[in-house]
Protein backbone atom coordinates (compact mmCIF):
# COMPACT_ATOMS: atom_id res chain seq x y z
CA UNK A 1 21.85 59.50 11.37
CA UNK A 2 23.34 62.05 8.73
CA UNK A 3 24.30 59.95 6.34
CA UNK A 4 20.82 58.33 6.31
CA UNK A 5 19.63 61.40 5.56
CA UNK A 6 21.19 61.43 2.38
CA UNK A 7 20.26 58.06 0.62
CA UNK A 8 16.97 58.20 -1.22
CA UNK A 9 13.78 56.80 1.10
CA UNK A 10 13.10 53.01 -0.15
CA UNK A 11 16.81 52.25 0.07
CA UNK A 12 17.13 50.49 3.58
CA UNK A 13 20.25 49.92 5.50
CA UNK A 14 21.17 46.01 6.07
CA UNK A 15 20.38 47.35 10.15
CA UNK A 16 16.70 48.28 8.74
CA UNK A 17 16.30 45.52 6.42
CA UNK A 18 14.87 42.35 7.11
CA UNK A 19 16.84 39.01 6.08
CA UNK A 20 15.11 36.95 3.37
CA UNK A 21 13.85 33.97 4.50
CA UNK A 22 16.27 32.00 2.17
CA UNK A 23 18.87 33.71 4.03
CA UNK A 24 17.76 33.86 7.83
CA UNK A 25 20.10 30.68 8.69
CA UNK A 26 23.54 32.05 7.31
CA UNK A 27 24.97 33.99 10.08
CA UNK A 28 26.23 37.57 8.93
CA UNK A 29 27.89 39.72 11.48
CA UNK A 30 25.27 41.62 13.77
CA UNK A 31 25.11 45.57 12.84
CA UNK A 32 26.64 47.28 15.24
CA UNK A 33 24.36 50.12 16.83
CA UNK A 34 27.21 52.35 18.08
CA UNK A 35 28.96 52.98 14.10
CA UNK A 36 26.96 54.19 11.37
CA UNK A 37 26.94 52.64 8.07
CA UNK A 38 29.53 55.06 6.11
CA UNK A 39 32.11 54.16 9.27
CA UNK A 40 32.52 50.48 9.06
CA UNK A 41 35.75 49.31 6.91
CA UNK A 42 34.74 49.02 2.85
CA UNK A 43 36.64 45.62 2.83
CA UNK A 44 34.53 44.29 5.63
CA UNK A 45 31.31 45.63 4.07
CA UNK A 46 32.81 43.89 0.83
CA UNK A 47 33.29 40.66 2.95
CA UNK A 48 30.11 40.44 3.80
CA UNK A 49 27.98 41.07 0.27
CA UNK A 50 30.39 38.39 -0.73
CA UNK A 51 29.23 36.12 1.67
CA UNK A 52 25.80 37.09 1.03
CA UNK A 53 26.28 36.91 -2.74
CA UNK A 54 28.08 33.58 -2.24
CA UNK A 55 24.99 32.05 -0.08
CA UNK A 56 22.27 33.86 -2.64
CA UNK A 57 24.45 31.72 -5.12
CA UNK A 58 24.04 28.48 -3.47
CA UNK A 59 20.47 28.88 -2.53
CA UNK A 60 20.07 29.41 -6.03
CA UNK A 61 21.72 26.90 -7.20
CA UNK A 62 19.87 24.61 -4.54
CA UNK A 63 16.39 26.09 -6.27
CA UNK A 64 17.74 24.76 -9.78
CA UNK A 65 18.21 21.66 -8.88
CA UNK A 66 15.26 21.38 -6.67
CA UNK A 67 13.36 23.03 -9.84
CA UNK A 68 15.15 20.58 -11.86
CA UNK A 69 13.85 17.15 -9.81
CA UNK A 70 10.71 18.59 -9.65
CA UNK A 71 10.58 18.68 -13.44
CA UNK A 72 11.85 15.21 -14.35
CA UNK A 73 9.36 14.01 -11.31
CA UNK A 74 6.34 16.24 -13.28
CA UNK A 75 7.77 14.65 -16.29
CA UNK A 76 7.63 11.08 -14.97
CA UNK A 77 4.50 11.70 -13.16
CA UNK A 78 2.67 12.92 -16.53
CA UNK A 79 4.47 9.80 -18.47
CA UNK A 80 2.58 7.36 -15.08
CA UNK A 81 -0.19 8.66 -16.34
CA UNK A 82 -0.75 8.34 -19.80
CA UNK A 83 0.58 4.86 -18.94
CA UNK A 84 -1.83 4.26 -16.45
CA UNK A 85 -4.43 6.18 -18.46
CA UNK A 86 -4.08 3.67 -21.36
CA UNK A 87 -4.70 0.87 -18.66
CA UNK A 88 -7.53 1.41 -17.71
CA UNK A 89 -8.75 1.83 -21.18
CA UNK A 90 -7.76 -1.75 -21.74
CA UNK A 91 -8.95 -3.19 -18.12
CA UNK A 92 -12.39 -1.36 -19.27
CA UNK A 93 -12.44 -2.41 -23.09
CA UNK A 94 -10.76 -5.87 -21.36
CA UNK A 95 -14.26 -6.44 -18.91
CA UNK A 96 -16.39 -5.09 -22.04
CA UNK A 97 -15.29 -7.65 -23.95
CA UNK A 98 -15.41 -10.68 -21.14
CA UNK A 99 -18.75 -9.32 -20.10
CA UNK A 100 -20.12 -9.29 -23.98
CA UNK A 101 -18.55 -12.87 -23.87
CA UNK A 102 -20.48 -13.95 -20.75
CA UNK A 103 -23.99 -12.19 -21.88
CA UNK A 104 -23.68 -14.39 -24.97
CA UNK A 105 -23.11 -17.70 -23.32
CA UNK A 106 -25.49 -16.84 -20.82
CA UNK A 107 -28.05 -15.99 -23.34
CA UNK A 108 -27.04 -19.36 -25.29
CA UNK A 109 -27.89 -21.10 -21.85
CA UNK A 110 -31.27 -19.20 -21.37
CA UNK A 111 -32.20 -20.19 -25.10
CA UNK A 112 -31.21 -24.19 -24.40
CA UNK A 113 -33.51 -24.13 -21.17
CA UNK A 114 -35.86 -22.19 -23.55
CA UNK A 115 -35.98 -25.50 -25.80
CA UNK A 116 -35.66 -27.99 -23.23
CA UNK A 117 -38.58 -26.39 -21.03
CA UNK A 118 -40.56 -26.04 -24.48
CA UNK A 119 -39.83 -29.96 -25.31
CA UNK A 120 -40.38 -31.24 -21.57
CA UNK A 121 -43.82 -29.66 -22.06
CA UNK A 122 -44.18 -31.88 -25.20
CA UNK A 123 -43.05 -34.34 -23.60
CA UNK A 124 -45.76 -33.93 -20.67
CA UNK A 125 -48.34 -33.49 -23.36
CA UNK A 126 -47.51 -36.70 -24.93
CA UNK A 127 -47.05 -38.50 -21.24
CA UNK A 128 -50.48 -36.98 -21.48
CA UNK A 129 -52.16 -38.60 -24.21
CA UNK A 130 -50.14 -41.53 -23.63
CA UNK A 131 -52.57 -42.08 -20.41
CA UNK A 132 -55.36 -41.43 -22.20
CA UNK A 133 -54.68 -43.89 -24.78
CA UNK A 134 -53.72 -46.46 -22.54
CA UNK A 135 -57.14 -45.60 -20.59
CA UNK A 136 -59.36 -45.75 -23.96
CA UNK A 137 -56.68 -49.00 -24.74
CA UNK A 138 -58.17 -50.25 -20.91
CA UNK A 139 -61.76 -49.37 -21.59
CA UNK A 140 -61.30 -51.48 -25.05
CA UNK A 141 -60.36 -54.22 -23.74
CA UNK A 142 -63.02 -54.05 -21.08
CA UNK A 143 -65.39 -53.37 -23.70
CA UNK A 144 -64.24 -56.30 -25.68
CA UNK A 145 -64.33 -58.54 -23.20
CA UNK A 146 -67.84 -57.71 -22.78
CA UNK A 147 -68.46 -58.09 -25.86
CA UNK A 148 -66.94 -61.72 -26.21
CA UNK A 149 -68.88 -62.65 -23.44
CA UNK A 150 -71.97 -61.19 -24.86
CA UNK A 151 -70.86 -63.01 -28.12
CA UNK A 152 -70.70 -66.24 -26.19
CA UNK A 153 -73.95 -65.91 -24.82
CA UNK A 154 -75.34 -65.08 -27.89
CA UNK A 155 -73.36 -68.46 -29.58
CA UNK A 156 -74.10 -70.45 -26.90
CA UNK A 157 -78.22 -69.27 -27.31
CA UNK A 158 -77.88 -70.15 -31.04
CA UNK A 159 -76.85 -73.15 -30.11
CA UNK A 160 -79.82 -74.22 -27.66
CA UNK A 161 -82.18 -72.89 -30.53
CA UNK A 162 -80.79 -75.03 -33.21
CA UNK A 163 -81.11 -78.00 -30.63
CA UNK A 164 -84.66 -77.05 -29.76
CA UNK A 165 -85.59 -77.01 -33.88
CA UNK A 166 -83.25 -79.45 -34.87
């Protein structure tokens, strides 16, 4: 515990410190409790920042190319987008159009029943009259009738007069 002593106090031994959790799977060798720090052998000590350095190396160099995918998926993913962004401007300017195309045929139908409603009421007007004129046509004819008949009479009157003076 001496040579702790000595080492400034945020500088932790690898006993003391915990692993990252990058690192947690690599298997270093465990710290031995019974030999302090100064006492193990400088090449194993060496041996093992190595490994450590070696496996920080390949973690980050795992992280790059994860970072790396990630950015050409971002990249594709912002390109989907605007793609599918411009889309659904053209579906919506698309079903603009087609509905502006159906309002004006629809209004062209409403304006042809318009007309035909408008000239089947003329036509019932005139279906109309046309009764009445063949009524007055009936009540003519009845009245003419009567009045040939009346004539006759009238003729056939004359007739017994001029006998009676004649």
């Amino acid at each position: 515990m001496a040579g702790r002593s000595r080492l400034p106090p945020h500088v932790l031994h690898h006993e003391d410190r915990p692993s990252p959790p990058h690192l947690r799977h690599h298997h270093l060798p465990p710290p031995s409790h019974h030999h302090h720090h100064h006492h193990q052998h400088p090449a194993s000590v060496v041996a093992v920042l190595e490994d450590r350095l070696a496996a920080q190396h390949r973690e980050t160099q795992n992280l790059l190319l994860d970072n790396q995918r990630l950015a050409a998926t971002h990249v594709a993913l912002k390109q989907e987008l605007t793609s599918s962004r411009l889309n659904l401007r053209l579906a919506v300017y698309s079903v603009a159009r087609t509905k502006a195309g159906r309002d004006a045929k629809v209004r062209k139908v409403y304006e042809r029943c318009m007309r035909v409603e408008d000239e089947a009421r003329a036509v019932d007007g005139m279906r109309m009259e046309l009764v009445q004129v063949k009524s007055d046509v009936s009540k003519l004819g009845q009245l003419r009738d009567e009045l040939l008949e009346r004539l006759k009479e009238l003729k056939d009157e004359l007739g017994r007069v001029r006998g009676e003076m004649g």
